[in-house]
C-alpha atoms as a PDB file:
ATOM      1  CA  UNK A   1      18.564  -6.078  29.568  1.00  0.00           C
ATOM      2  CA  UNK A   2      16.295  -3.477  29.026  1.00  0.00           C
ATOM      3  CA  UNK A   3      12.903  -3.260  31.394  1.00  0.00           C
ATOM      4  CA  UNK A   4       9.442  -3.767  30.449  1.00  0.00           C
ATOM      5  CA  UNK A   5       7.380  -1.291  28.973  1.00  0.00           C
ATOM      6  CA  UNK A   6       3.507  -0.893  29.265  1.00  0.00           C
ATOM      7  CA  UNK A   7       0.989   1.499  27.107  1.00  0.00           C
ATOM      8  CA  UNK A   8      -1.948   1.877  28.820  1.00  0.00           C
ATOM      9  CA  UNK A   9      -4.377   3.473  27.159  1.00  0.00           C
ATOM     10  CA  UNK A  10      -6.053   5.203  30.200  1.00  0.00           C
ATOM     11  CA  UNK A  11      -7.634   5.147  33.182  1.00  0.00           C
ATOM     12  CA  UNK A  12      -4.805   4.511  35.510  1.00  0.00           C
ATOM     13  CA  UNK A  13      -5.163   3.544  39.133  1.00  0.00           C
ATOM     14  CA  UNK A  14      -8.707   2.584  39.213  1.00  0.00           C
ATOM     15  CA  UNK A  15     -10.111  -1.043  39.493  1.00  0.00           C
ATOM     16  CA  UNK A  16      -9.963  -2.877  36.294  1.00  0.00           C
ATOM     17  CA  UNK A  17      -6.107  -2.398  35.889  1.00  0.00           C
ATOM     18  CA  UNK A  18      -4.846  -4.625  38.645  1.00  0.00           C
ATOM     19  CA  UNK A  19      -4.307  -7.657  36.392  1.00  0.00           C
ATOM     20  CA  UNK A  20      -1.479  -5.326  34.474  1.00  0.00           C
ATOM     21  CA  UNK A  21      -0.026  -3.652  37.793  1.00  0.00           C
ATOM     22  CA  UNK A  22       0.878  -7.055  38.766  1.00  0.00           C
ATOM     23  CA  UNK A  23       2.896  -8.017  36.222  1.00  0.00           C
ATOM     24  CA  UNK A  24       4.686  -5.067  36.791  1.00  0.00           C
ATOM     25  CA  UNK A  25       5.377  -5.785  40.310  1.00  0.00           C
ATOM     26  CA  UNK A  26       6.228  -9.305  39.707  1.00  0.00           C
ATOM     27  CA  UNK A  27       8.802  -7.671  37.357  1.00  0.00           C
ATOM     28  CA  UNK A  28      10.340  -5.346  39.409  1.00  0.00           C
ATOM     29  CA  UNK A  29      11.751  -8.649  41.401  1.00  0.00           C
ATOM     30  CA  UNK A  30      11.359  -6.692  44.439  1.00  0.00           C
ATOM     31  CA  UNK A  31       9.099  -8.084  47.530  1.00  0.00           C
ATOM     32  CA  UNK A  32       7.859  -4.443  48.617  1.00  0.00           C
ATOM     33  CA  UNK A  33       8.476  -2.281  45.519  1.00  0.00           C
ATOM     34  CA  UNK A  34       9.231   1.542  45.621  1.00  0.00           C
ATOM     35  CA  UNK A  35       7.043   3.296  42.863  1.00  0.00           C
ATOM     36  CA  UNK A  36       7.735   6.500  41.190  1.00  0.00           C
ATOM     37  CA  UNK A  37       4.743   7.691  40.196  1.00  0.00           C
ATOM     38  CA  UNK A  38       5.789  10.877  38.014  1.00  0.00           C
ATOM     39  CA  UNK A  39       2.081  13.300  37.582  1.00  0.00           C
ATOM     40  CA  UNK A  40       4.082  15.650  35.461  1.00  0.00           C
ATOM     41  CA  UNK A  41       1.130  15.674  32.579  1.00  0.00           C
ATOM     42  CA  UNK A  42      -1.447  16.669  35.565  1.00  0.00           C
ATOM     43  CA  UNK A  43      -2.869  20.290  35.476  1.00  0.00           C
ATOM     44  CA  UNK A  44      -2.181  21.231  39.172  1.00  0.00           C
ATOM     45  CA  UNK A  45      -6.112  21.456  39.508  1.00  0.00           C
ATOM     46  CA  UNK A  46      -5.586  17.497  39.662  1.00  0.00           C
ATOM     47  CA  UNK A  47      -2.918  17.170  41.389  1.00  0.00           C
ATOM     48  CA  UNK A  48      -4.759  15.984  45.146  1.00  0.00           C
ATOM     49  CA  UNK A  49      -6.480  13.794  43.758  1.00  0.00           C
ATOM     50  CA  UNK A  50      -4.436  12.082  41.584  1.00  0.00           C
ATOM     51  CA  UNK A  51      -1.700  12.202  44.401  1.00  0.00           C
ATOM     52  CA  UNK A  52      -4.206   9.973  46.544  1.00  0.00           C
ATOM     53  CA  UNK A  53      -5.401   7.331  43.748  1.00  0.00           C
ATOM     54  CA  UNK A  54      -1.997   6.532  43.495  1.00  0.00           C
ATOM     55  CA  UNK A  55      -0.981   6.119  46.878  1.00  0.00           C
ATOM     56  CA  UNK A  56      -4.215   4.536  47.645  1.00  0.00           C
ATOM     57  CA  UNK A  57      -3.870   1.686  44.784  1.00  0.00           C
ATOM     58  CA  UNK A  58      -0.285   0.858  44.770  1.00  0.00           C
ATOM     59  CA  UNK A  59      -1.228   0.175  48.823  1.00  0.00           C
ATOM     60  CA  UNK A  60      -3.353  -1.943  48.084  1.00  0.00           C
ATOM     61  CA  UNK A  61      -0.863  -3.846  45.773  1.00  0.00           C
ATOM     62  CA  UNK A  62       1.223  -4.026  48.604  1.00  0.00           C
ATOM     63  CA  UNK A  63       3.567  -1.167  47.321  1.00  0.00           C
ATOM     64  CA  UNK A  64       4.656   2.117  48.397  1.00  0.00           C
ATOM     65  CA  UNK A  65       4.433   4.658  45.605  1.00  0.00           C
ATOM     66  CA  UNK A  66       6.186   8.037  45.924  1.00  0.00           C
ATOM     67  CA  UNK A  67       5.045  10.660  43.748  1.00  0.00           C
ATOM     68  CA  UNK A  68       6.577  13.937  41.802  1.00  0.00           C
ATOM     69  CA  UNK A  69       5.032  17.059  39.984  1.00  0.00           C
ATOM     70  CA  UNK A  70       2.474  17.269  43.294  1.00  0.00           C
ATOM     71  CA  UNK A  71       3.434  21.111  44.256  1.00  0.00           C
ATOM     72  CA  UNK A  72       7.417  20.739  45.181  1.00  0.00           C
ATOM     73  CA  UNK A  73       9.426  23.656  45.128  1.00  0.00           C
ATOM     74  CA  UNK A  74      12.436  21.691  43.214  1.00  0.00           C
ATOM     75  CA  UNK A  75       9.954  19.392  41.077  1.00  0.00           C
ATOM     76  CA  UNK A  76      12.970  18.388  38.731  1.00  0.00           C
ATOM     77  CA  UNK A  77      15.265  17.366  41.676  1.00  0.00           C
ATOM     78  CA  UNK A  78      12.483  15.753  43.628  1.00  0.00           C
ATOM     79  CA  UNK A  79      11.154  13.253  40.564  1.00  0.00           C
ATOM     80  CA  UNK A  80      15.430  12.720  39.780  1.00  0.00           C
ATOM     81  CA  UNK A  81      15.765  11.224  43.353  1.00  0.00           C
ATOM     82  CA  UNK A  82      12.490   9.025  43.097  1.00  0.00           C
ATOM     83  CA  UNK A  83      13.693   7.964  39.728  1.00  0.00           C
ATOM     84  CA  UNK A  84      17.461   7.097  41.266  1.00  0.00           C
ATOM     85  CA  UNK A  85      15.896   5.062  43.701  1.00  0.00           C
ATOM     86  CA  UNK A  86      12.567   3.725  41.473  1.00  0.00           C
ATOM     87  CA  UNK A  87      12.111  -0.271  41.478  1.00  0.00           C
ATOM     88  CA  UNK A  88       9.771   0.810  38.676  1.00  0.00           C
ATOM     89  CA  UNK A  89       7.696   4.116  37.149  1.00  0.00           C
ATOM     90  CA  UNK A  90       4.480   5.083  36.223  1.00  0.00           C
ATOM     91  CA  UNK A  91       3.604   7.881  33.784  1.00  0.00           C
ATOM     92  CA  UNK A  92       0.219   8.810  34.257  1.00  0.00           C
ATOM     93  CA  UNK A  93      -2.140  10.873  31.813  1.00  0.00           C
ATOM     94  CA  UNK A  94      -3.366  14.158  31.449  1.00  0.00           C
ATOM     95  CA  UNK A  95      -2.062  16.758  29.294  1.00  0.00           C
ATOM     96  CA  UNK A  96       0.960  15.534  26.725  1.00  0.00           C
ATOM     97  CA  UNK A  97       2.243  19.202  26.369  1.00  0.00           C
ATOM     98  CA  UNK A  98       2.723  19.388  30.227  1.00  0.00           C
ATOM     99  CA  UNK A  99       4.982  16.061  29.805  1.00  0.00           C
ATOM    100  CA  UNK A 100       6.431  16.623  27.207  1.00  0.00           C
ATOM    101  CA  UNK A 101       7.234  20.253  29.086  1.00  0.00           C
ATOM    102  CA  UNK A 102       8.872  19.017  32.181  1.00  0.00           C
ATOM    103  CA  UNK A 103      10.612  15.633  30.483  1.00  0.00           C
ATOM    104  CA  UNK A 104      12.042  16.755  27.466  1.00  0.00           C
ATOM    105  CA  UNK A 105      14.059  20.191  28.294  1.00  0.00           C
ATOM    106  CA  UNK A 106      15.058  18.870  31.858  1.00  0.00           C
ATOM    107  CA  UNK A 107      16.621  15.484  31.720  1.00  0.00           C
ATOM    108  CA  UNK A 108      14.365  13.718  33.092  1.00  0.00           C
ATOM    109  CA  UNK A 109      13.763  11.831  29.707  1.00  0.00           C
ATOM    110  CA  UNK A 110      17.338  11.074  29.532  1.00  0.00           C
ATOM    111  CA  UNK A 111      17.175   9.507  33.018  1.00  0.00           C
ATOM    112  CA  UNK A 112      14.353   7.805  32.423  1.00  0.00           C
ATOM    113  CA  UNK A 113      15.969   5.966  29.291  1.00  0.00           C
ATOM    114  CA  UNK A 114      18.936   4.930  31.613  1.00  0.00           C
ATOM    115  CA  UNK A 115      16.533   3.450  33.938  1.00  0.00           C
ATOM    116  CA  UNK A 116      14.797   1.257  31.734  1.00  0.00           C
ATOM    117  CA  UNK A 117      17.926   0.023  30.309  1.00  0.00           C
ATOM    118  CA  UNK A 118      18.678  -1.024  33.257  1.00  0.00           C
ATOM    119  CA  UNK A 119      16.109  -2.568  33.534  1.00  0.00           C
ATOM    120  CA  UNK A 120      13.398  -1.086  35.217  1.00  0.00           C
ATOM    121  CA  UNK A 121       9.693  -1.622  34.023  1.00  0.00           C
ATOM    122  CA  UNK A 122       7.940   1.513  32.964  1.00  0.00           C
ATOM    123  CA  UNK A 123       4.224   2.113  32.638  1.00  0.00           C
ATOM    124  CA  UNK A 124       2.486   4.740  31.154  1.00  0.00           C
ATOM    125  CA  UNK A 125      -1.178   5.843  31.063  1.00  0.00           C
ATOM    126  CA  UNK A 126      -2.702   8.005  28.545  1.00  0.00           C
ATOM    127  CA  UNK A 127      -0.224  11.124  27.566  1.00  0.00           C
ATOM    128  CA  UNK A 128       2.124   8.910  29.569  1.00  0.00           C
ATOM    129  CA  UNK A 129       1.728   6.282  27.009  1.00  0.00           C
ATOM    130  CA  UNK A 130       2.531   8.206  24.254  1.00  0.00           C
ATOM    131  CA  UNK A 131       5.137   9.048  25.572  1.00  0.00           C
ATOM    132  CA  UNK A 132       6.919   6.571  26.130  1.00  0.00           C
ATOM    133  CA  UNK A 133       6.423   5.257  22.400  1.00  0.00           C
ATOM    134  CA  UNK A 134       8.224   6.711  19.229  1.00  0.00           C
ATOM    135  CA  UNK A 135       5.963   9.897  18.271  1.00  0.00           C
ATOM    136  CA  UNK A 136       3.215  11.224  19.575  1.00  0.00           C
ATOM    137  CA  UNK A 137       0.590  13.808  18.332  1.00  0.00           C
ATOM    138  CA  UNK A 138       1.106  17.047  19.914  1.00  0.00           C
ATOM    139  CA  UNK A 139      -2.295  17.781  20.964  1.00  0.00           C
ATOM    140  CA  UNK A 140      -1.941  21.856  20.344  1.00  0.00           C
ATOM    141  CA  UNK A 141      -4.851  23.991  19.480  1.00  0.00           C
ATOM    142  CA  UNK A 142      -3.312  24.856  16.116  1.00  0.00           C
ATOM    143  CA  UNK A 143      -2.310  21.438  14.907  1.00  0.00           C
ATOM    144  CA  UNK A 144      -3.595  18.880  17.473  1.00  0.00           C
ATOM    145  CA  UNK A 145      -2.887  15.720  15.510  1.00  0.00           C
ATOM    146  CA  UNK A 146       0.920  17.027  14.192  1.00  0.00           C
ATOM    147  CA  UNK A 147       3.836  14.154  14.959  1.00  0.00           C
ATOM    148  CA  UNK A 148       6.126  15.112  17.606  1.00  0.00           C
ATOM    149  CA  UNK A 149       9.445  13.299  18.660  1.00  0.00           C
ATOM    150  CA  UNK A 150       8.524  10.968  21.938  1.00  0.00           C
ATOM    151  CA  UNK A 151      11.100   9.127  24.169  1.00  0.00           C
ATOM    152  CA  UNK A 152      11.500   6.079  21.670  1.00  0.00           C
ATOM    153  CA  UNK A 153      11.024   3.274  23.875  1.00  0.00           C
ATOM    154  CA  UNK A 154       9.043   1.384  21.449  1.00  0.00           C
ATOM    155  CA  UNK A 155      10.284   2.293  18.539  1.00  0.00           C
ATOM    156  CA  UNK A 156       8.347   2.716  15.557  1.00  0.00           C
ATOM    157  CA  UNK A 157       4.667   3.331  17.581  1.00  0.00           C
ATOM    158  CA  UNK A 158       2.704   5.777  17.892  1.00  0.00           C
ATOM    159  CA  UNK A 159       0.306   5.599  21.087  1.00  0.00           C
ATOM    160  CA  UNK A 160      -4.083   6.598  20.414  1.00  0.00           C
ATOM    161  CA  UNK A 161      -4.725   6.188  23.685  1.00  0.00           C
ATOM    162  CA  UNK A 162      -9.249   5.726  24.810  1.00  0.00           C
ATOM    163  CA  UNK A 163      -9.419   4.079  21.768  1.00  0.00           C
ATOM    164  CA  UNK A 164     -13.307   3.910  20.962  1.00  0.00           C
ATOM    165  CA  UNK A 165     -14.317   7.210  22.493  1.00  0.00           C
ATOM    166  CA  UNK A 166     -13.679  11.231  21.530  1.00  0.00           C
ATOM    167  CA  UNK A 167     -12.616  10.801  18.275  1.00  0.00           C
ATOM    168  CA  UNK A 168      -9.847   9.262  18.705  1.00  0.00           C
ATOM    169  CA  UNK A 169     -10.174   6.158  16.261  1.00  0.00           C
ATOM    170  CA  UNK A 170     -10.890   8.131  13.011  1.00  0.00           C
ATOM    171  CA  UNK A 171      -7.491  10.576  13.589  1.00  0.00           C
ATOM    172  CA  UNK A 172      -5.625   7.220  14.714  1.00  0.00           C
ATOM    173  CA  UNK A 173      -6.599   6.125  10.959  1.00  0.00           C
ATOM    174  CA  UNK A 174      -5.893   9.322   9.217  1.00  0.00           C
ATOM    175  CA  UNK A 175      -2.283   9.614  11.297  1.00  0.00           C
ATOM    176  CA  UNK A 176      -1.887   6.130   9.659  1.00  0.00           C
ATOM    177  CA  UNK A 177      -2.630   6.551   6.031  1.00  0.00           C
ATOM    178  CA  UNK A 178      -0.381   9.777   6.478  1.00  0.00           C
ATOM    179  CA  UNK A 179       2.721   8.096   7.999  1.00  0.00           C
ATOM    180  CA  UNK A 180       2.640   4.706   7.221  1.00  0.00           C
ATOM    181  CA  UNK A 181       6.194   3.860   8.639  1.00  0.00           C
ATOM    182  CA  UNK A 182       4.593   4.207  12.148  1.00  0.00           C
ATOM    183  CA  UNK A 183       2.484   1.589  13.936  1.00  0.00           C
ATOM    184  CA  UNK A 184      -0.568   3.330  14.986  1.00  0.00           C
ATOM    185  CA  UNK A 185      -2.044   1.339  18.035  1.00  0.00           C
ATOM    186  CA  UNK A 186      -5.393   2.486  19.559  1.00  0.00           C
ATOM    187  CA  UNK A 187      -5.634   1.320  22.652  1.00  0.00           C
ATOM    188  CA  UNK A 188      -8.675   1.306  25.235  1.00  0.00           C
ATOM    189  CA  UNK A 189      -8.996   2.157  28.564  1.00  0.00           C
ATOM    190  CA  UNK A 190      -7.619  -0.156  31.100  1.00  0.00           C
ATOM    191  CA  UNK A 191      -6.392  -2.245  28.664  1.00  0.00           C
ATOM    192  CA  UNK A 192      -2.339  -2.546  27.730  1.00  0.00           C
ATOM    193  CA  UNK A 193      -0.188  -3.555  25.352  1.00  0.00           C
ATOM    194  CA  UNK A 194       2.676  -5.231  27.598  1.00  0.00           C
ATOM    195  CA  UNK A 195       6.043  -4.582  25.509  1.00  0.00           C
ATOM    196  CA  UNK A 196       9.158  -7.093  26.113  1.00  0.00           C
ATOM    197  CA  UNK A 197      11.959  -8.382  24.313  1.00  0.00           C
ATOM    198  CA  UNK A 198      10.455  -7.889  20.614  1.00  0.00           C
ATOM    199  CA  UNK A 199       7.205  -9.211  21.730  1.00  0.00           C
ATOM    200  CA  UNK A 200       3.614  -7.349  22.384  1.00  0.00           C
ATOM    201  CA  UNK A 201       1.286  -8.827  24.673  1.00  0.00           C
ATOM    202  CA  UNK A 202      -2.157  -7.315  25.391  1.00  0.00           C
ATOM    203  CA  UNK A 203      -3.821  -7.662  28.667  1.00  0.00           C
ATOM    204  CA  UNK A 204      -7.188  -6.080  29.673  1.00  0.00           C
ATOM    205  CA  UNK A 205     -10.848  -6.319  28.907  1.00  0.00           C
ATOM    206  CA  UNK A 206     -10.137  -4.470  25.736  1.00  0.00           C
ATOM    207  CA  UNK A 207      -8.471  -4.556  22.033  1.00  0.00           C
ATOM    208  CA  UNK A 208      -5.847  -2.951  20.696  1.00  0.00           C
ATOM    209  CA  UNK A 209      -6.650  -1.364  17.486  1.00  0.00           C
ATOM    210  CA  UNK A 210      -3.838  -1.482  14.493  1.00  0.00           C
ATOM    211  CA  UNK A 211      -6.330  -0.286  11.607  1.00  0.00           C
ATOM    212  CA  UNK A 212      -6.077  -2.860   9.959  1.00  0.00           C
ATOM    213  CA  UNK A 213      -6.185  -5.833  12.633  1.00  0.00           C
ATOM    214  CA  UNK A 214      -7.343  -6.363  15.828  1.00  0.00           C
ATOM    215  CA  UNK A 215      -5.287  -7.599  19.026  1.00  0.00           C
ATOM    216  CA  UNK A 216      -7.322  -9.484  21.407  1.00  0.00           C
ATOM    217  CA  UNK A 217      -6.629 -10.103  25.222  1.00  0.00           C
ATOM    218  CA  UNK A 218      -3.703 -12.014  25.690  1.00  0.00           C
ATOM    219  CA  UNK A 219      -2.993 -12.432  22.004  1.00  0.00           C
ATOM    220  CA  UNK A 220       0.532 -12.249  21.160  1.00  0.00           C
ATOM    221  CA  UNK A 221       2.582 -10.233  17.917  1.00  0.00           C
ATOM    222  CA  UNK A 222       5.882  -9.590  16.912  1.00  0.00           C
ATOM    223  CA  UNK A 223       6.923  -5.754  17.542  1.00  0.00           C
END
């Protein structure tokens, strides 16, 4: 059976998400977890300091995590061996087109497909979010809000993540009236739509925006 899949819709590793890290753990089924942490959407200004958030806060969760796209000389290699031996992955944000850059031409989203069907929960934050559903905008200076192909985990969706702030909720609704056969869901910071066998669950102090309805806190629909 396929793992669980969480869109966050930002903010990552900072206090305020614990509730949703948890229920990752508990899925993993594993007492001390191994996290891959995969910072491939990071500009390498951020790299440090992302680096240490996420050690710091899986720690404190009583995980290890292990993190790729940090400075390696053999990124691609690196993040394939964390990903082998992953009891479960995080995708955090930053910039889509880096993401999209070292996933999509390498393998890596490939791999990370066959992980999840086996099982494995997989998180992602922001870019990582979008991701992991079925398009995402590309976020380019000439055509920021154009549909690209994503990795198709949740099929049909289309991830607005920091819904509520920049913007984001008035091209959320435009990218809906234009392509109504995809879900649009904004979704704010620190909050998540939990995805698992055909059901959405939302957890967090926020809502989940579907222009059109809102999702509240630990409200349930069918995907």
């Amino acid at each position: 059976m396929s793992g669980l899949v969480v869109l966050l819709g930002g903010q990552e590793h900072t206090p305020g998400c614990e509730r949703i890290d948890r229920r990752l753990l508990r899925e993993s089924g594993v007492r001390r977890p191994e996290v891959a942490v995969l910072l491939a959407a990071s500009p390498p200004r951020r790299r440090a300091f992302k680096l240490a958030q996420a050690r710091r806060y899986w720690r404190q969760l009583g995980a290890r995590a292990r993190c790729a796209f940090t400075g390696e000389g053999d990124p691609i290699a690196w993040a394939t061996g964390l990903l082998e031996e992953a009891d479960l992955v995080v995708l955090t944000g930053g910039r889509p087109w880096l993401l999209r850059r070292w996933l999509q031409p390498t393998g890596l989203d490939a791999l990370l497909r066959t992980r999840w069907e086996a099982g494995v929960p997989i998180s992602g934050s922001s870019a990582g979010a979008m991701m992991l559903a079925a398009s995402t905008w590309a976020l380019r200076p000439r055509a920021p809000f154009a549909l690209r192909p994503a990795l198709g985990l949740v099929p049909g969706v289309l991830v607005a993540p920091h819904a509520g702030r920049h913007g984001i909720d008035h091209w959320a609704a435009r990218t809906q009236a234009a392509h109504p056969h995809l879900d649009v869901l904004g979704i704010a910071d620190q909050t998540a739509v939990v995805v698992q066998g055909g059901q959405r669950e939302v957890v967090g102090p926020g809502t989940v925006q579907r222009y059109g309805m809102e999702l509240q806190p630990a409200a349930v629909a069918t995907c």
